[in-house]
Protein backbone atom coordinates (compact mmCIF):
# COMPACT_ATOMS: atom_id res chain seq x y z
CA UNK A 1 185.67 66.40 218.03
CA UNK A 2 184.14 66.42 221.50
CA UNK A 3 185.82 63.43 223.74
CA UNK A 4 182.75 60.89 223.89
CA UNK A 5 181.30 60.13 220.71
CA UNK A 6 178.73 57.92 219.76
CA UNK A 7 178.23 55.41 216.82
CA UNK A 8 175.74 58.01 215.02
CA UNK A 9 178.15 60.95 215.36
CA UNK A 10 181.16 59.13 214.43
CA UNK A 11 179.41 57.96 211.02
CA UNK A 12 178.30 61.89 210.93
CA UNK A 13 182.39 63.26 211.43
CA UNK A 14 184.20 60.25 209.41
CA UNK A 15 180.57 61.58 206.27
CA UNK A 16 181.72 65.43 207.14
CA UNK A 17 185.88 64.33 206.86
CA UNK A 18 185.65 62.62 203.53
CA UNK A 19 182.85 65.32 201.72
CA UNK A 20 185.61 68.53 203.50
CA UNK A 21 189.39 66.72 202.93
CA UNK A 22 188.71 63.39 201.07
CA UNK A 23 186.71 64.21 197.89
CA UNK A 24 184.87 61.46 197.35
CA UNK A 25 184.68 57.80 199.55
CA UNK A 26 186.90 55.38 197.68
CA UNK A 27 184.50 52.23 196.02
CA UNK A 28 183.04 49.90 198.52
CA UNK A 29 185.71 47.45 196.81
CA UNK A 30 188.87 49.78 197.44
CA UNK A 31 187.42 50.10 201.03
CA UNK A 32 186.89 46.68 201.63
CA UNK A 33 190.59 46.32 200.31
CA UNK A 34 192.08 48.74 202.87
CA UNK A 35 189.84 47.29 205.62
CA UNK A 36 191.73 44.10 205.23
CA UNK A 37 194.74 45.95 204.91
CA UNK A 38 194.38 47.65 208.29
CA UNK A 39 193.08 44.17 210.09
CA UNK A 40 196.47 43.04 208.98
CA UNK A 41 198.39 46.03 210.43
CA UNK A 42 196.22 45.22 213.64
CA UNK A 43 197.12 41.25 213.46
CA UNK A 44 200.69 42.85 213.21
CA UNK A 45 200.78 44.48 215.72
CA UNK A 46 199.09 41.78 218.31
CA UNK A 47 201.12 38.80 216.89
CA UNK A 48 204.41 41.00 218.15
CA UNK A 49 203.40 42.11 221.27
CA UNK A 50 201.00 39.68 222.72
CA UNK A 51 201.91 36.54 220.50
CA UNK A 52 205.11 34.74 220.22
CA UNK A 53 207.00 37.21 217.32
CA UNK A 54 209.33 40.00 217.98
CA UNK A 55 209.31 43.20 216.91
CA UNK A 56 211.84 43.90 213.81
CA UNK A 57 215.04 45.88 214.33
CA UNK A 58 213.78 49.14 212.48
CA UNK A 59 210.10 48.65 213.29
CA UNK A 60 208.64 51.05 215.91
CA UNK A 61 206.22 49.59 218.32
CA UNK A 62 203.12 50.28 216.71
CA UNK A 63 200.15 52.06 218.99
CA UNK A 64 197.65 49.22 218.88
CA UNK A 65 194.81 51.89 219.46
CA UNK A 66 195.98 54.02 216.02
CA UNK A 67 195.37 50.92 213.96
CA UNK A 68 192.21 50.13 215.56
CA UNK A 69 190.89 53.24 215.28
CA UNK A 70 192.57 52.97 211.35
CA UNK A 71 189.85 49.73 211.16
CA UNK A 72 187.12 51.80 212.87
CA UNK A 73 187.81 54.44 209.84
CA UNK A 74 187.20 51.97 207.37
CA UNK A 75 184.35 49.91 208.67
CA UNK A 76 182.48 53.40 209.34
CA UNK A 77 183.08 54.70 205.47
CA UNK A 78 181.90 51.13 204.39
CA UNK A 79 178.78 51.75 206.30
CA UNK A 80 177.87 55.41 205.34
CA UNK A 81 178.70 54.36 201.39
CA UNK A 82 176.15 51.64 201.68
CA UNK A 83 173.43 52.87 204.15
CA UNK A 84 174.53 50.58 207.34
CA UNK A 85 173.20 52.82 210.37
CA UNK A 86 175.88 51.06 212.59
CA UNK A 87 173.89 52.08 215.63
CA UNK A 88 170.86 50.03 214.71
CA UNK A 89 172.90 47.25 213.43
CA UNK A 90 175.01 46.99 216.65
CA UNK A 91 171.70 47.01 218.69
CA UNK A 92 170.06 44.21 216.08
CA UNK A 93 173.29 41.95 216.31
CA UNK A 94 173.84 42.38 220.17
CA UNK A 95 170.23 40.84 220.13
CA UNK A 96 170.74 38.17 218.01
CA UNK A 97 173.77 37.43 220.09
CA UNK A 98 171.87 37.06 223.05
CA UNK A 99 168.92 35.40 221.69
CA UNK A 100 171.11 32.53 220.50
CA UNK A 101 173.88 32.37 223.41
CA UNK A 102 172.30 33.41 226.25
CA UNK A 103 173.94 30.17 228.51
CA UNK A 104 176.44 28.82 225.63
CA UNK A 105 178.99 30.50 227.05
CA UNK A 106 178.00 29.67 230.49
CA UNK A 107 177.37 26.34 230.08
CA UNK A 108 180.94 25.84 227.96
CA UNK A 109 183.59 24.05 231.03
CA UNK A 110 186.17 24.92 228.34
CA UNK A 111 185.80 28.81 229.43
CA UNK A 112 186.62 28.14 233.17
CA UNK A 113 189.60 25.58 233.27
């Protein structure tokens, strides 16, 4: 895989993985399963090094950016089984985002105390 990837080409190598090494994509349901399994693993890992909990005797320091990417994996098979062009939907949302909280954020004291 070439080192900058887009949204488009990553839904292209995660469709070309699963249809080479992976059979068949799980259900939507098993997906959606091991998505939340993986935001756990990625809550995990946060709570221990940036929260207030330690990391366990025999548990390596997990690499943050594996089980991110292990969410990415997920949330891109979830889209290519169901027809989510995550490009387009990114774009659409980032609008939506702006269209609704264009000063919100700038206007909330809360944000700079």
């Amino acid at each position: 895989m070439k080192e900058d990837i887009t949204i488009k080409e990553a839904q292209s190598a995660v469709d070309d993985w699963i249809t080479t090494y992976g059979v068949r994509y799980f259900s939507e349901l098993t997906n959606m399963a091991i998505l939340t399994e993986e935001v756990g693993e990625v809550a995990r890992v946060i709570a221990r090094k940036y929260g207030d909990q330690s990391f366990k005797k025999l548990e390596a320091e997990n690499n943050l950016g594996d089980e991110l990417a292990d969410v990415l994996w997920v949330l891109i098979c979830l889209a290519n089984q169901t027809g989510v062009d995550l490009t387009e939907a990114l774009r659409k949302n980032m609008e939506k985002k702006t269209q609704r909280d264009e000063f919100r954020h700038l206007n909330n004291d809360k944000l700079f105390s």
